[in-house]
N, C-alpha and C. Protein backbone atom coordinates (compact mmCIF):
# COMPACT_ATOMS: atom_id res chain seq x y z
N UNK A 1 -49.11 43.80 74.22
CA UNK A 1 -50.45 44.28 74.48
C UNK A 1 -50.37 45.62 75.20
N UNK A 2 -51.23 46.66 74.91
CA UNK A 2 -51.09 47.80 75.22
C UNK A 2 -51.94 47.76 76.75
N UNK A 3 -51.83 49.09 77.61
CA UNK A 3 -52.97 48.44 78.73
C UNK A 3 -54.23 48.69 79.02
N UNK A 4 -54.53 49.19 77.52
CA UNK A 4 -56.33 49.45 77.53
C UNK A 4 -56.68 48.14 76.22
N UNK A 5 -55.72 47.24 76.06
CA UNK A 5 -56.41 45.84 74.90
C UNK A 5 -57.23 45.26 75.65
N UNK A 6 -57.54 45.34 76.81
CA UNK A 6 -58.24 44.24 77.44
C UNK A 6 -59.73 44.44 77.82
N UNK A 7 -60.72 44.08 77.17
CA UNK A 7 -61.88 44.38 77.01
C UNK A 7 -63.13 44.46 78.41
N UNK A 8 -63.79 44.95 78.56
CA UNK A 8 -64.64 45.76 79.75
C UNK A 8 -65.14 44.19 80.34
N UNK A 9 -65.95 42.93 79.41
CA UNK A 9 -66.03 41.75 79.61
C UNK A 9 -64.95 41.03 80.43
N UNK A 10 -63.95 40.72 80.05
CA UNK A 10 -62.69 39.82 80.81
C UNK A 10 -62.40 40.36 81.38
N UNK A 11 -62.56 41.55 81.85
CA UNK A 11 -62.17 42.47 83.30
C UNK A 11 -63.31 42.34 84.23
N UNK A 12 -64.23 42.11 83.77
CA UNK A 12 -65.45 41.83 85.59
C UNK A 12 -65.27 40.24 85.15
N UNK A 13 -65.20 39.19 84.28
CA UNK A 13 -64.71 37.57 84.34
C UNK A 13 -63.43 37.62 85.01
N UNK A 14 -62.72 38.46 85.14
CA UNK A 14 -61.48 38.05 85.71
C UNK A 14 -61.58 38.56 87.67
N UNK A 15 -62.39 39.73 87.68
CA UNK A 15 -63.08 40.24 88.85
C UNK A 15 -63.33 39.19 89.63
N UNK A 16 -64.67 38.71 88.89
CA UNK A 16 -65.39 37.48 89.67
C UNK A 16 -64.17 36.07 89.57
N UNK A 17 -63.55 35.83 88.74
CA UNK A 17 -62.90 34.72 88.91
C UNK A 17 -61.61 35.08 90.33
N UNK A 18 -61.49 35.96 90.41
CA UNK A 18 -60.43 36.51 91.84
C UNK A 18 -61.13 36.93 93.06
N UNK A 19 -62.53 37.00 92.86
CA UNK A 19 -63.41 37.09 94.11
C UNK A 19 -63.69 35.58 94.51
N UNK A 20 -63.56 34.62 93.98
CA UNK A 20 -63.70 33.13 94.31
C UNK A 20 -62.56 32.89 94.92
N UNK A 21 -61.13 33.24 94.10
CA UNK A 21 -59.97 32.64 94.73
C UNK A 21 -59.53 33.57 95.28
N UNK A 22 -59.60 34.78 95.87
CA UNK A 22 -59.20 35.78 96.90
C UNK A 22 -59.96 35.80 97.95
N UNK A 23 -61.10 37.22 97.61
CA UNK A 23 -61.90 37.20 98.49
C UNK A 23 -62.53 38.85 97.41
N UNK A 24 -64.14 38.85 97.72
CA UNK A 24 -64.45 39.91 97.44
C UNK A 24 -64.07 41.30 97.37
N UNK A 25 -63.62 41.24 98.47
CA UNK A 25 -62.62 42.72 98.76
C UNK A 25 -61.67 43.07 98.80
N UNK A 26 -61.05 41.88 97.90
CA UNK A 26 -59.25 42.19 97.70
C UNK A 26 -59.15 43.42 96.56
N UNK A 27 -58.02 44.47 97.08
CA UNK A 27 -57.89 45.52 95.86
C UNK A 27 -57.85 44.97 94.15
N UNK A 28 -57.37 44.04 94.23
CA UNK A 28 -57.63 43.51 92.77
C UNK A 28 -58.89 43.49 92.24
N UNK A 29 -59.62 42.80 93.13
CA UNK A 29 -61.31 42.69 92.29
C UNK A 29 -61.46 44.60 92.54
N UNK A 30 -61.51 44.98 93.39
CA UNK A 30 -62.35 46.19 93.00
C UNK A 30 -61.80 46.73 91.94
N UNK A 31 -60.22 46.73 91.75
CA UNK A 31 -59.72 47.47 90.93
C UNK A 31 -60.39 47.06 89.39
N UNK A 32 -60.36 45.74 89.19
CA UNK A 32 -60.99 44.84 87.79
C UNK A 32 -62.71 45.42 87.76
N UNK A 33 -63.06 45.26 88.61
CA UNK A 33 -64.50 45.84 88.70
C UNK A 33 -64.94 47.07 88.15
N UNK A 34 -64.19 48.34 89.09
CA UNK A 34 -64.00 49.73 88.79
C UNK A 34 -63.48 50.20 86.97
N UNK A 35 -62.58 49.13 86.77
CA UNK A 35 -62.40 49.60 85.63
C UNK A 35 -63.29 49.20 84.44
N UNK A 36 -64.08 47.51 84.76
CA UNK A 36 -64.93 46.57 84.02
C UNK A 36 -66.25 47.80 83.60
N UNK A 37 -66.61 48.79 84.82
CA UNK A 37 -67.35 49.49 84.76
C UNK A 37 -67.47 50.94 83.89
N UNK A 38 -66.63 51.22 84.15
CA UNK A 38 -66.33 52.80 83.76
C UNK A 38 -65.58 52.59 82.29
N UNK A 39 -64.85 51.72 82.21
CA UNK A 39 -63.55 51.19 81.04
C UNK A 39 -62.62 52.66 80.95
N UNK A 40 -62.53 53.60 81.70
CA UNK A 40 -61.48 54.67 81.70
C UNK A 40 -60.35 54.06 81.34
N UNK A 41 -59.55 54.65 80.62
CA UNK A 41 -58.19 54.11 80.71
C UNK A 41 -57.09 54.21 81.73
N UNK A 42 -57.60 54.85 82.82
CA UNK A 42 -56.51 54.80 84.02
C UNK A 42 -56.98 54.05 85.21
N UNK A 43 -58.33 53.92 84.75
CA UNK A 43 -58.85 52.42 86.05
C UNK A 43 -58.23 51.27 85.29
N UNK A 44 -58.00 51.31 84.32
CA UNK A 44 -57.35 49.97 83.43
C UNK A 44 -56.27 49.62 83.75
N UNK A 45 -55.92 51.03 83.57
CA UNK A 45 -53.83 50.47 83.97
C UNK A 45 -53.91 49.93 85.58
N UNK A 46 -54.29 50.80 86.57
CA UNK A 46 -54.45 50.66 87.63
C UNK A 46 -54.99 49.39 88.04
N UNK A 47 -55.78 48.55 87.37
CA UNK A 47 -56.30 47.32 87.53
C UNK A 47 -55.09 46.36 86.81
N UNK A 48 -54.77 46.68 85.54
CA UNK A 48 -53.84 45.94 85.01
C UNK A 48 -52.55 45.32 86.18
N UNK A 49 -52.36 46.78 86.72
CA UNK A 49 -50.99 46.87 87.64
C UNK A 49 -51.33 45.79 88.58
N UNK A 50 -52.31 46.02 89.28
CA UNK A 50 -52.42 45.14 90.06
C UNK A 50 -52.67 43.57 90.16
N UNK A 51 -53.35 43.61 88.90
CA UNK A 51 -53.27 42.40 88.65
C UNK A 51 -51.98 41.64 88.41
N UNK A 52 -51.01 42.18 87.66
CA UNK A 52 -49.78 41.94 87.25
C UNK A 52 -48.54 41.65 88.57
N UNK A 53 -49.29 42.42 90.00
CA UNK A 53 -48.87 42.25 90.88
C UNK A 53 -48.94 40.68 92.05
N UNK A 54 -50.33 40.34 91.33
CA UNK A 54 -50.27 39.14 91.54
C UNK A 54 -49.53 37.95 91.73
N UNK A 55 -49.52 37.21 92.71
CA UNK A 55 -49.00 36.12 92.51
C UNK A 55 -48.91 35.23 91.40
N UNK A 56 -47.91 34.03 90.48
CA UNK A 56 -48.14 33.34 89.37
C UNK A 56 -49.38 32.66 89.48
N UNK A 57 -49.57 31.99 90.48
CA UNK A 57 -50.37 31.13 90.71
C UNK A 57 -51.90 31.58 90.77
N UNK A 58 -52.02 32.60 91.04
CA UNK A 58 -53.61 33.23 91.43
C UNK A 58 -53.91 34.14 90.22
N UNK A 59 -52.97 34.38 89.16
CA UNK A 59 -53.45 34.97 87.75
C UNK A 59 -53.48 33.92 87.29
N UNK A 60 -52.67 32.80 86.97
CA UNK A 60 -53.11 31.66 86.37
C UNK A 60 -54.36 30.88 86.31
N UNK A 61 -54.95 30.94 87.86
CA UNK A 61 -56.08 30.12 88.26
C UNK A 61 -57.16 31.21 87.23
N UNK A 62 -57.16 32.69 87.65
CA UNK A 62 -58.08 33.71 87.21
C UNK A 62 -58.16 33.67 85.98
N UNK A 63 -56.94 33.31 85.05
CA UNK A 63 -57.25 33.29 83.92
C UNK A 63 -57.97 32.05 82.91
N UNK A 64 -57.29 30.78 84.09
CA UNK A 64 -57.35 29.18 83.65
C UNK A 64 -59.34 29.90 83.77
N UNK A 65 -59.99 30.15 84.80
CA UNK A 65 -61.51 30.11 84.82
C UNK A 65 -61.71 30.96 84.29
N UNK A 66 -61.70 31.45 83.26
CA UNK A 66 -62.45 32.11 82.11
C UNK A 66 -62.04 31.40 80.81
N UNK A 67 -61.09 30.71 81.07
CA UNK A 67 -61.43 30.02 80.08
C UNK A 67 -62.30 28.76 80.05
N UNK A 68 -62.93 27.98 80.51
CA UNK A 68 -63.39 27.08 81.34
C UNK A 68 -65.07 27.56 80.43
């Protein structure tokens, strides 16, 4: 997957699903947010990154609730 495949939708679902299990103001959600918004391709990577920086367990949960 390249790091602009990931659509403007599952980037604020994945936002809000990491504002439940983080906290609102963790750099991740803004970063997912910022990019959910604008869809630039360098708020993407930059959100991607961080997300990727994530723990296993807290992308799993983020991803397990969107699918849900």
């Amino acid at each position: 997957m390249d790091e602009t495949g990931i659509d403007r939708e599952t980037m604020a679902g994945l936002a809000c699903a990491l504002a439940f299990i983080r906290s609102a103001d963790d750099p991740t959600v803004a970063a997912l947010r910022q990019a959910a918004e604008t869809g630039r391709a360098a708020d993407v990577k930059k959100a991607r990154a961080l997300f990727l920086k994530l723990g296993a367990a807290d992308r799993r949960s983020a991803l397990n609730a969107l699918m849900d």
